[in-house]
PDB file of N, CA and C in Angstrom:
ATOM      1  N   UNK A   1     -27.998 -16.993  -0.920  1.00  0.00           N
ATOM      2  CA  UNK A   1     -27.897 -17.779  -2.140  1.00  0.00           C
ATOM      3  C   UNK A   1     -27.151 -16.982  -3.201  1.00  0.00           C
ATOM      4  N   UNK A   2     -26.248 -18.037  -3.903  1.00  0.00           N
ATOM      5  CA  UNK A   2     -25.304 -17.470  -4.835  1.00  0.00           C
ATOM      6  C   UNK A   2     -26.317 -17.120  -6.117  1.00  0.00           C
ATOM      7  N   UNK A   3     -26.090 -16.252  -7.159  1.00  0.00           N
ATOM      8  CA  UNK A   3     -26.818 -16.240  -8.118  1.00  0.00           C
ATOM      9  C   UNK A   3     -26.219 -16.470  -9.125  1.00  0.00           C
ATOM     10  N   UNK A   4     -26.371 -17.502  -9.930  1.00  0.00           N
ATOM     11  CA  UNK A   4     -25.337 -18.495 -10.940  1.00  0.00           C
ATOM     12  C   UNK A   4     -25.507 -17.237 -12.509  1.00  0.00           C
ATOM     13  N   UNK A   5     -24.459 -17.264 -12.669  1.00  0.00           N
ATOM     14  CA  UNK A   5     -24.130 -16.059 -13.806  1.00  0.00           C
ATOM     15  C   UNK A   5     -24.099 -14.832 -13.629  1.00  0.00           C
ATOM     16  N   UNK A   6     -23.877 -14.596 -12.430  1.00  0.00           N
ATOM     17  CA  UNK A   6     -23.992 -12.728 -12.258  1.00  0.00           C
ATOM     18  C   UNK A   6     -22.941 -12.670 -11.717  1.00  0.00           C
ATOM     19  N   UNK A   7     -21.969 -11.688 -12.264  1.00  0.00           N
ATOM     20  CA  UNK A   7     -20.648 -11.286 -12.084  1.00  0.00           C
ATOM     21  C   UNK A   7     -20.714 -11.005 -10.194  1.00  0.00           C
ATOM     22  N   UNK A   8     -20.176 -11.083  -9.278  1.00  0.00           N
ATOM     23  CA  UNK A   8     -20.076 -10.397  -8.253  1.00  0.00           C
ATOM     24  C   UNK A   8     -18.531 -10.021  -7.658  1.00  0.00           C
ATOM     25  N   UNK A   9     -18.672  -8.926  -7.804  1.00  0.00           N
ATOM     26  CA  UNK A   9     -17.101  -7.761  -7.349  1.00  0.00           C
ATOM     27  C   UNK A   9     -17.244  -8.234  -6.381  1.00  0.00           C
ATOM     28  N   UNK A  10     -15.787  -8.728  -5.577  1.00  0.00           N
ATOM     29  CA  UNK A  10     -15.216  -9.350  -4.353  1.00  0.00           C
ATOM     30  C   UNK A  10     -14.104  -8.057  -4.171  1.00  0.00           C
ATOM     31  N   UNK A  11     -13.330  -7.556  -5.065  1.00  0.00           N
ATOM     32  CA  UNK A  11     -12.917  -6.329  -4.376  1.00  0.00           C
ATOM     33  C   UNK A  11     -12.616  -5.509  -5.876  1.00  0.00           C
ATOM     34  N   UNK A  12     -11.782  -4.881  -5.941  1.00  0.00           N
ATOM     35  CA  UNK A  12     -11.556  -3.617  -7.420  1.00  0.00           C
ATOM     36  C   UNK A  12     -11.141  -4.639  -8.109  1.00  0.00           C
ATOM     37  N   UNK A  13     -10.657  -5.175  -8.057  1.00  0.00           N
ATOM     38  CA  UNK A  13      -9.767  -6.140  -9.488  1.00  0.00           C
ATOM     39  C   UNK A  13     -10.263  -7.558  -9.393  1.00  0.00           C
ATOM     40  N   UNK A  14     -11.429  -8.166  -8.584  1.00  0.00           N
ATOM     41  CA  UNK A  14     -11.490  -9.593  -8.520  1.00  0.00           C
ATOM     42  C   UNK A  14     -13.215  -9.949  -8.671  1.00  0.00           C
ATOM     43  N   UNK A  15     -13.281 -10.302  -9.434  1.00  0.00           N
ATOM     44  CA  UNK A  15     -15.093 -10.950  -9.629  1.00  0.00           C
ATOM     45  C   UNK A  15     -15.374 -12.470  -9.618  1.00  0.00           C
ATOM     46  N   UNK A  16     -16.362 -12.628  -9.314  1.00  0.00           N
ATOM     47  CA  UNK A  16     -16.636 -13.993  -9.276  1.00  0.00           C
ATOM     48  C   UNK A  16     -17.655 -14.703  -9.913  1.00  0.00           C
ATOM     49  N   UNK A  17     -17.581 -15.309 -10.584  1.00  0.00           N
ATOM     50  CA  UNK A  17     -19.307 -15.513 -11.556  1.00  0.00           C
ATOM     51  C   UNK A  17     -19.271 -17.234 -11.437  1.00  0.00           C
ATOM     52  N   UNK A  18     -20.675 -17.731 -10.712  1.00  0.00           N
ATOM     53  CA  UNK A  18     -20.898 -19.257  -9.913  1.00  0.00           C
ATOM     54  C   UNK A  18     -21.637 -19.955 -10.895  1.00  0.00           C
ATOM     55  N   UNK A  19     -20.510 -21.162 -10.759  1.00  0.00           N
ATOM     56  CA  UNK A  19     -21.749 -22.215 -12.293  1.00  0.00           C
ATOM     57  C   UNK A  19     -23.042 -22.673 -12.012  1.00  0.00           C
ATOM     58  N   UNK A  20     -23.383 -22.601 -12.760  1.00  0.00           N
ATOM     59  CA  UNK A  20     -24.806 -23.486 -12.224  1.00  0.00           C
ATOM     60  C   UNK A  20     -24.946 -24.961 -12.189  1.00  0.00           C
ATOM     61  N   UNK A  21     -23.933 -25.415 -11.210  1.00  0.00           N
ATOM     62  CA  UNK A  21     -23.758 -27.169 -10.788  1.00  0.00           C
ATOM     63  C   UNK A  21     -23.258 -27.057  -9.657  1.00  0.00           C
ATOM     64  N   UNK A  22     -24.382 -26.864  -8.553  1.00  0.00           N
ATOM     65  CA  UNK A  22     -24.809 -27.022  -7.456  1.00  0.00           C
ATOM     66  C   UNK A  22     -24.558 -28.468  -6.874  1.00  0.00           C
ATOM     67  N   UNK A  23     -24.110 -28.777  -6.104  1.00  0.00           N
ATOM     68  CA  UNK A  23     -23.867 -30.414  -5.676  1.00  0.00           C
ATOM     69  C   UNK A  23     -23.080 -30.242  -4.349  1.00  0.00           C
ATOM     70  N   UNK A  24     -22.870 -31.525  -3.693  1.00  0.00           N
ATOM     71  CA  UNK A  24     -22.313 -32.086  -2.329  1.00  0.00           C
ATOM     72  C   UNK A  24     -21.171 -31.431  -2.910  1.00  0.00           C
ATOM     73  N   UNK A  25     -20.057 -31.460  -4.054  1.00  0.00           N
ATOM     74  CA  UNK A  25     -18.598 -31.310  -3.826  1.00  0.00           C
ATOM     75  C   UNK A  25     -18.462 -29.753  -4.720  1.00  0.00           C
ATOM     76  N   UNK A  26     -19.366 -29.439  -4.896  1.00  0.00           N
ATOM     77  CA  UNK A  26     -19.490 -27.643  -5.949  1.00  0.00           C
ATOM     78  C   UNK A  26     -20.255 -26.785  -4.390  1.00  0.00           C
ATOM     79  N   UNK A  27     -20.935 -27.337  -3.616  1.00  0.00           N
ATOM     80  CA  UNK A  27     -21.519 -26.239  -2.840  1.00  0.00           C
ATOM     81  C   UNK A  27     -22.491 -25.381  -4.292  1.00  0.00           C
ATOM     82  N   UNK A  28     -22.664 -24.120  -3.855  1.00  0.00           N
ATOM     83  CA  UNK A  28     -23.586 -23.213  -4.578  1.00  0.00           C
ATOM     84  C   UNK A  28     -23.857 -23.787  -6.262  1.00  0.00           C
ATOM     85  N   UNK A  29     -22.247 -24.124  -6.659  1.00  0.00           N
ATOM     86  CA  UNK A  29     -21.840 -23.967  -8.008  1.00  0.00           C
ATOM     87  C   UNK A  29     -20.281 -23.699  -7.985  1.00  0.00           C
ATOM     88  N   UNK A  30     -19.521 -24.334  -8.880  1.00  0.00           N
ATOM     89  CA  UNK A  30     -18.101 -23.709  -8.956  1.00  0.00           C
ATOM     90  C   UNK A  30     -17.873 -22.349  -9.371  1.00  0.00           C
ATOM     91  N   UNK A  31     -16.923 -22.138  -7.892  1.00  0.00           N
ATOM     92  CA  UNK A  31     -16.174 -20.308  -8.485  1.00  0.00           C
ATOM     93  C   UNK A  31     -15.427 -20.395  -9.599  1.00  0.00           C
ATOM     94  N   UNK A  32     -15.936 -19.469 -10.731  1.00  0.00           N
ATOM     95  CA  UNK A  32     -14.841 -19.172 -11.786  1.00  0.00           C
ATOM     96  C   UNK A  32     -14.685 -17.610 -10.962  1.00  0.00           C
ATOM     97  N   UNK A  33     -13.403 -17.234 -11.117  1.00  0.00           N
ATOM     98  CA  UNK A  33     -12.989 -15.920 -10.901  1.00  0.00           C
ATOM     99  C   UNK A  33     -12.250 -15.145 -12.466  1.00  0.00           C
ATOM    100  N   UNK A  34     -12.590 -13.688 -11.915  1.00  0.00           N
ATOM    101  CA  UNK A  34     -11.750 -13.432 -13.142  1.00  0.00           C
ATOM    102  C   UNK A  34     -11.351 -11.960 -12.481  1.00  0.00           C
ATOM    103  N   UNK A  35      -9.799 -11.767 -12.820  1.00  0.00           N
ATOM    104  CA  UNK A  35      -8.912 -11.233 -12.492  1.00  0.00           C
ATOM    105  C   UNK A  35      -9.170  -9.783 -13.092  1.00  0.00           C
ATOM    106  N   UNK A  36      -8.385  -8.741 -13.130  1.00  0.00           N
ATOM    107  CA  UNK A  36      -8.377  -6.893 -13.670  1.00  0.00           C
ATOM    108  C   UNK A  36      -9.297  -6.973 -14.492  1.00  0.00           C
ATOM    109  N   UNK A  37      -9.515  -5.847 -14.810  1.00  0.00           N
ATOM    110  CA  UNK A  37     -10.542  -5.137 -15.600  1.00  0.00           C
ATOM    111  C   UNK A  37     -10.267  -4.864 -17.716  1.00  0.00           C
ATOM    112  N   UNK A  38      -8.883  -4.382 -17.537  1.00  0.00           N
ATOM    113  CA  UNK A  38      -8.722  -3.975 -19.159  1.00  0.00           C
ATOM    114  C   UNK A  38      -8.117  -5.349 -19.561  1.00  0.00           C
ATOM    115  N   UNK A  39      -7.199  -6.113 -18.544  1.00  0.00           N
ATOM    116  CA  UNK A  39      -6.586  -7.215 -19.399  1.00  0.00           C
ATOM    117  C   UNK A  39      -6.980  -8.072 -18.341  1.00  0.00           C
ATOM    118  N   UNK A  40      -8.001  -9.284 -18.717  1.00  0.00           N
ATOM    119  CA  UNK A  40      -8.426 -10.176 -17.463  1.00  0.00           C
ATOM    120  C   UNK A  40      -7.703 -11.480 -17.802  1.00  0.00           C
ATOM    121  N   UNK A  41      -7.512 -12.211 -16.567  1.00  0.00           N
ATOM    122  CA  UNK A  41      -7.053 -13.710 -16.408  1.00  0.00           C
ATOM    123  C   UNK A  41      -8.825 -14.508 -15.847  1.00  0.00           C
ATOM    124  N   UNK A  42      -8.622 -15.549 -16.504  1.00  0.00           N
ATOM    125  CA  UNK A  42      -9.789 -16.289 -15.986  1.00  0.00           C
ATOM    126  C   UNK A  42      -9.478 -17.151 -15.311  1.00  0.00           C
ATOM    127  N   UNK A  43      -9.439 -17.215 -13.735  1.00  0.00           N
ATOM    128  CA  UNK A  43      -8.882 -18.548 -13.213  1.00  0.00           C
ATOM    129  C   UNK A  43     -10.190 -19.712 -12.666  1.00  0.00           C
ATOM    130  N   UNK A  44      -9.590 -20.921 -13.290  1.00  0.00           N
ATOM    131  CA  UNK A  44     -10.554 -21.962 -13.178  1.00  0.00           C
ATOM    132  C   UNK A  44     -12.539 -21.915 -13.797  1.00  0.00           C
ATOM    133  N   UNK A  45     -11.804 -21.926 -15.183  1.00  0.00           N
ATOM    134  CA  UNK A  45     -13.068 -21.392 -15.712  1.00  0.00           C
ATOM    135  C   UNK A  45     -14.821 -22.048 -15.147  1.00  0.00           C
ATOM    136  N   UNK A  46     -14.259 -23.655 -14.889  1.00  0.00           N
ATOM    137  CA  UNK A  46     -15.344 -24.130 -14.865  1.00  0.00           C
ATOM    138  C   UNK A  46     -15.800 -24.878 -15.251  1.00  0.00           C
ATOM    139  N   UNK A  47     -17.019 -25.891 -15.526  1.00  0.00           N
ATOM    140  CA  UNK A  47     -17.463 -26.822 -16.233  1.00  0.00           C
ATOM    141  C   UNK A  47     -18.142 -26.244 -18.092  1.00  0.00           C
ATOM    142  N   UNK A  48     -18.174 -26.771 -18.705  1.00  0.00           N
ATOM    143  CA  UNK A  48     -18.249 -26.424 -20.017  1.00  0.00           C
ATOM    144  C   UNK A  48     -20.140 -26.650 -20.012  1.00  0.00           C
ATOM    145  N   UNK A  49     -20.631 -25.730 -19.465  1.00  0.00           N
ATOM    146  CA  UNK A  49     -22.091 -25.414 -19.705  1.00  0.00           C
ATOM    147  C   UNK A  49     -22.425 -23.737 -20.312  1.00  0.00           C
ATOM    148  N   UNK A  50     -23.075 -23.925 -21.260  1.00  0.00           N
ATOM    149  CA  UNK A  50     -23.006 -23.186 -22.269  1.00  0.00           C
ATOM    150  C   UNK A  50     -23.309 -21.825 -21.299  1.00  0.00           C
ATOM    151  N   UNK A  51     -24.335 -21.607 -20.488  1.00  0.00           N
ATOM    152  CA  UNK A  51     -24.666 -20.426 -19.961  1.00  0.00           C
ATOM    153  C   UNK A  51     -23.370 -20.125 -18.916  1.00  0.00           C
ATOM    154  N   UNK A  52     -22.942 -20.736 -18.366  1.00  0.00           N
ATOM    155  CA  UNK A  52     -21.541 -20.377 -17.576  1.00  0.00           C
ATOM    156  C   UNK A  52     -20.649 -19.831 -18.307  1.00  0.00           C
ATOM    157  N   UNK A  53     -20.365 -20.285 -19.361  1.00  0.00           N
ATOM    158  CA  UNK A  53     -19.088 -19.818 -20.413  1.00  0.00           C
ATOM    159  C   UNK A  53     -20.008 -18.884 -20.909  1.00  0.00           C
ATOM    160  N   UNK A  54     -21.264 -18.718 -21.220  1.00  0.00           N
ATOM    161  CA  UNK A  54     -21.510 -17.178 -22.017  1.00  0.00           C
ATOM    162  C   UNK A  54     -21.055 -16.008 -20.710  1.00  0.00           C
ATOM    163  N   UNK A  55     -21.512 -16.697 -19.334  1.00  0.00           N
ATOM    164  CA  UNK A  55     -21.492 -15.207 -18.348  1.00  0.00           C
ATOM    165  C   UNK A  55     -20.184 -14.970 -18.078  1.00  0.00           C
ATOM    166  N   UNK A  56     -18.722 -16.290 -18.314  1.00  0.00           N
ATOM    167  CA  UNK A  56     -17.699 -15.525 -18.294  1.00  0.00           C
ATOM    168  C   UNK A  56     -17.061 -14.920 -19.501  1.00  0.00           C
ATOM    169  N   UNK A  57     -17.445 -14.950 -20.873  1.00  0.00           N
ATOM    170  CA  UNK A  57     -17.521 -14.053 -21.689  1.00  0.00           C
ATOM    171  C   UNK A  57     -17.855 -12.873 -21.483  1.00  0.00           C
ATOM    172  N   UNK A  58     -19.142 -12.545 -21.304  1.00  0.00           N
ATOM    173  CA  UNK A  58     -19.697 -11.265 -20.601  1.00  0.00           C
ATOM    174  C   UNK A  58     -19.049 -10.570 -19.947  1.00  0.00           C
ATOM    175  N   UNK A  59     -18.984 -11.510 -18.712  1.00  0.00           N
ATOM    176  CA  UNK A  59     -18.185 -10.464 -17.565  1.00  0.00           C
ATOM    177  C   UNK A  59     -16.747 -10.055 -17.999  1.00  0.00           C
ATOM    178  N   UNK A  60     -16.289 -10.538 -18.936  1.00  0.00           N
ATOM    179  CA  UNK A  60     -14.550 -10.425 -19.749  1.00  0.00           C
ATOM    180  C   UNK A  60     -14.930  -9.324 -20.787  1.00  0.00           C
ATOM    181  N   UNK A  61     -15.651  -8.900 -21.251  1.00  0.00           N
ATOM    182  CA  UNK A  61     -16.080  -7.717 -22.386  1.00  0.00           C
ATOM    183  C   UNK A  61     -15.225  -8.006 -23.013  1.00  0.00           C
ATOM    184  N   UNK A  62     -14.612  -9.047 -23.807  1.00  0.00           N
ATOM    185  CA  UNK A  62     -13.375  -8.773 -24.507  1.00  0.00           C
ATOM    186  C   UNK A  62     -12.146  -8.372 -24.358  1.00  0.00           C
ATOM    187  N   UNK A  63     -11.722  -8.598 -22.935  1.00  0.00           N
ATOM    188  CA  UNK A  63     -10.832  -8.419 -22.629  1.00  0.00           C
ATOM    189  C   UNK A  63      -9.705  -9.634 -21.765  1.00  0.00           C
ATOM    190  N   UNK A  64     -10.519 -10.780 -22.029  1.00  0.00           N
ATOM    191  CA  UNK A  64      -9.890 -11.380 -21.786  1.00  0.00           C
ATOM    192  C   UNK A  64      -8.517 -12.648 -22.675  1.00  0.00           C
ATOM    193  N   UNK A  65      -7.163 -12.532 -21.143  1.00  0.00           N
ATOM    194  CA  UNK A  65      -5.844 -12.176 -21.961  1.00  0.00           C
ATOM    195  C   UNK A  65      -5.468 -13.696 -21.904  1.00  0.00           C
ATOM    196  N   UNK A  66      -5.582 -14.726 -20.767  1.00  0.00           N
ATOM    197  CA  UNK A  66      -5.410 -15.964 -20.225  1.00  0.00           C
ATOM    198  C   UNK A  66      -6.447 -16.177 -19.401  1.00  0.00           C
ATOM    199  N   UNK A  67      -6.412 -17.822 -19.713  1.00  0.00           N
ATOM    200  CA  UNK A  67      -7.080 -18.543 -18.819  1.00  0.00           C
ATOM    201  C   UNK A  67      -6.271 -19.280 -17.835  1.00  0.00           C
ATOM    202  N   UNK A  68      -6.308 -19.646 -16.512  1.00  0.00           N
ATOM    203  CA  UNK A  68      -5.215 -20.011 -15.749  1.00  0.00           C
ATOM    204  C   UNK A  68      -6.410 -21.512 -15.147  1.00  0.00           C
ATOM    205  N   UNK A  69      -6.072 -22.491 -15.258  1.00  0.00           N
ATOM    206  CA  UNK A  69      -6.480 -24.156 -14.632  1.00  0.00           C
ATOM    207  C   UNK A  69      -6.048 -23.943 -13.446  1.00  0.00           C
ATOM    208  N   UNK A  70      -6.054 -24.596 -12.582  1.00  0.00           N
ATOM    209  CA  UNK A  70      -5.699 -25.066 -11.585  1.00  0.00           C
ATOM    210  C   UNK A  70      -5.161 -26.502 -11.332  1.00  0.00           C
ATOM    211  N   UNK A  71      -5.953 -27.229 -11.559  1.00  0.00           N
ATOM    212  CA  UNK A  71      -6.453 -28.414 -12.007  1.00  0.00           C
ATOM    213  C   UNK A  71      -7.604 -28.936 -12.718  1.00  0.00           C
ATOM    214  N   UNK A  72      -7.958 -30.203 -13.494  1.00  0.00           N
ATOM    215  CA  UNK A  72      -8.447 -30.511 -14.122  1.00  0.00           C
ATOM    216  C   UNK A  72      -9.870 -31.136 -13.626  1.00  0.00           C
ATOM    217  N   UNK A  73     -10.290 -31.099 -12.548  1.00  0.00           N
ATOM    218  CA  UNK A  73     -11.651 -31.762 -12.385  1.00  0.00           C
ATOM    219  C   UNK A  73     -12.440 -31.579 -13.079  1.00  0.00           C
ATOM    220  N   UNK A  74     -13.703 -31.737 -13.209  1.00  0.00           N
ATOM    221  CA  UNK A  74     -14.940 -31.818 -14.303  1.00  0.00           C
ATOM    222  C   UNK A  74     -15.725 -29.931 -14.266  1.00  0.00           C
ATOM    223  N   UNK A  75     -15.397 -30.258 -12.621  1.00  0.00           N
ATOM    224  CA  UNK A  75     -16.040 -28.607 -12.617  1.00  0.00           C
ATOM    225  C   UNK A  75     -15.451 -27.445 -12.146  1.00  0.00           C
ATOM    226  N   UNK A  76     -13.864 -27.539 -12.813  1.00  0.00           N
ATOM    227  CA  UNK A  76     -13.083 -26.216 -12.645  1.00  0.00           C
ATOM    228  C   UNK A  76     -12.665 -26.292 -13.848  1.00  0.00           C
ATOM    229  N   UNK A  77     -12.336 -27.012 -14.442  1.00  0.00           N
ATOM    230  CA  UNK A  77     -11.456 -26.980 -15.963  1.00  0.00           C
ATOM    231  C   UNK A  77     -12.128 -26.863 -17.747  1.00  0.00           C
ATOM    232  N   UNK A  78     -13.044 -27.643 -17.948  1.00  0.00           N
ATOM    233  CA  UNK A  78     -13.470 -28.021 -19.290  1.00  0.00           C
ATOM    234  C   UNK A  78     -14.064 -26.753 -19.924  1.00  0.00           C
ATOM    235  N   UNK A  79     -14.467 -25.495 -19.250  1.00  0.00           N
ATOM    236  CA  UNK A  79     -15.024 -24.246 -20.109  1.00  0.00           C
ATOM    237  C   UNK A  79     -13.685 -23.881 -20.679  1.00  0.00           C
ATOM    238  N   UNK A  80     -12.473 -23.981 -20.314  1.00  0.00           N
ATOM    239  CA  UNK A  80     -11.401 -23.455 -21.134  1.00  0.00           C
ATOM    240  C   UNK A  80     -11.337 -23.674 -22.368  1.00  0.00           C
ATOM    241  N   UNK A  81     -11.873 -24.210 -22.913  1.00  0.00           N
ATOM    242  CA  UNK A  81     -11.814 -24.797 -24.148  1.00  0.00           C
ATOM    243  C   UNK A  81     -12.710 -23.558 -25.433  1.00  0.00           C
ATOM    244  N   UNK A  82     -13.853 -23.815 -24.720  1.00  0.00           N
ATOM    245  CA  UNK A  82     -14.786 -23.010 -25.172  1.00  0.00           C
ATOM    246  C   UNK A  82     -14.404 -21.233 -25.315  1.00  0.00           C
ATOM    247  N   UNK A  83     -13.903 -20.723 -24.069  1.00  0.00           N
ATOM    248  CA  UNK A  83     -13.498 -19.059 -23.566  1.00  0.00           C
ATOM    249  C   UNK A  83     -12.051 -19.496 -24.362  1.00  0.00           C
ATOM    250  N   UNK A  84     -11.016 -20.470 -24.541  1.00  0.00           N
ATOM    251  CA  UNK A  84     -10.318 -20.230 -25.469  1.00  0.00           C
ATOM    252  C   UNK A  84     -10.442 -19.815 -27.163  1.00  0.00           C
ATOM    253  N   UNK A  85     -11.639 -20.591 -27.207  1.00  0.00           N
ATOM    254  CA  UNK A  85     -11.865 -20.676 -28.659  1.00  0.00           C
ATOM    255  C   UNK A  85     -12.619 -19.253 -29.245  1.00  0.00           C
ATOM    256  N   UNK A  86     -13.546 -18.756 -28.297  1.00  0.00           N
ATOM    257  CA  UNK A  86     -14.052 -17.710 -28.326  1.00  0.00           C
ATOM    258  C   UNK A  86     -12.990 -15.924 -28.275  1.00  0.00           C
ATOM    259  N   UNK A  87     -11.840 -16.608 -27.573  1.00  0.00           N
ATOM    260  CA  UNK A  87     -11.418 -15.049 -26.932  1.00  0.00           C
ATOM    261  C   UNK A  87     -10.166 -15.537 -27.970  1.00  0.00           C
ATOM    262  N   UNK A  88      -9.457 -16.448 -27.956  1.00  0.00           N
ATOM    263  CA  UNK A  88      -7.605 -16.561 -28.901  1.00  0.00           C
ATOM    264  C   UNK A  88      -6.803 -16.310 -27.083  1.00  0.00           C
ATOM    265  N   UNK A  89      -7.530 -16.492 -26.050  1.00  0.00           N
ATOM    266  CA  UNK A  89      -6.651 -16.264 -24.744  1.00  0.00           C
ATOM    267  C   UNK A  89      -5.554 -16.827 -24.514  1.00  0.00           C
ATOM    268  N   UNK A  90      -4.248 -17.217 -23.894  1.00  0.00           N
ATOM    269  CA  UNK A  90      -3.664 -17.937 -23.612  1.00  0.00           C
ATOM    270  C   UNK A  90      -3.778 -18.856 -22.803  1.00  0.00           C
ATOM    271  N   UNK A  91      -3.820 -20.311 -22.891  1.00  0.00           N
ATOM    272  CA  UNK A  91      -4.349 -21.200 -21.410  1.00  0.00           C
ATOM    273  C   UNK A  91      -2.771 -21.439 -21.082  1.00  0.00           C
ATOM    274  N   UNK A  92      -3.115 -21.645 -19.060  1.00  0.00           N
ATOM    275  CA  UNK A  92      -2.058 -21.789 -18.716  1.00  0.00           C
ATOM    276  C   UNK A  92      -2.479 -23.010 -17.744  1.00  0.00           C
ATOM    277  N   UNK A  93      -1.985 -24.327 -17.806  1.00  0.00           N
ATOM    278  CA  UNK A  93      -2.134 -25.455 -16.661  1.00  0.00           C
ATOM    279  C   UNK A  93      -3.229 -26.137 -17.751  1.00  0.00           C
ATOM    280  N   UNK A  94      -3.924 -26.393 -18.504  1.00  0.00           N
ATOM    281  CA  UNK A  94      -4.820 -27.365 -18.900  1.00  0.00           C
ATOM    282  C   UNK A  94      -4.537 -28.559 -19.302  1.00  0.00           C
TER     283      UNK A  94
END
């Protein structure tokens, strides 16, 4: 079992932190990933639930540079809004 808000290192430069919207088409929860360490990209932030967007804040310490969409579904896209407003990041695809 995935644990929804806890950063997990997939390798040196790639983390993964799982929303907590568990369902038939999310599995566990949607992957938000987030890219390097001093200057991060957030790809596919996620659904706009407040504790998801605080843990990819967190896991970004302020260092995050862009947010990258993918596409727009309900539960990869709408936290951009929020991690934009919070960080001044650049969004790219929203």
């Amino acid at each position: 079992m995935l644990d929804h808000g806890i950063p997990f290192r997939l390798n040196s430069r790639v983390r993964r932190v799982v929303a907590p919207n568990p369902g038939v088409m999310t599995g566990a929860g949607t992957n938000t990933y987030l890219l390097g360490d001093e200057q991060v990209a957030v790809l596919d932030p996620g659904p706009a639930i407040p504790s998801h967007i605080d843990a990819i804040l967190e896991a970004g310490a302020g260092n995050i540079k862009w947010i990258v969409c993918t596409h727009t579904h309900p539960d990869h896209s709408p936290a951009w809004q929020a991690v934009h407003e919070a960080t001044g990041a650049e969004v790219l695809g929203a």
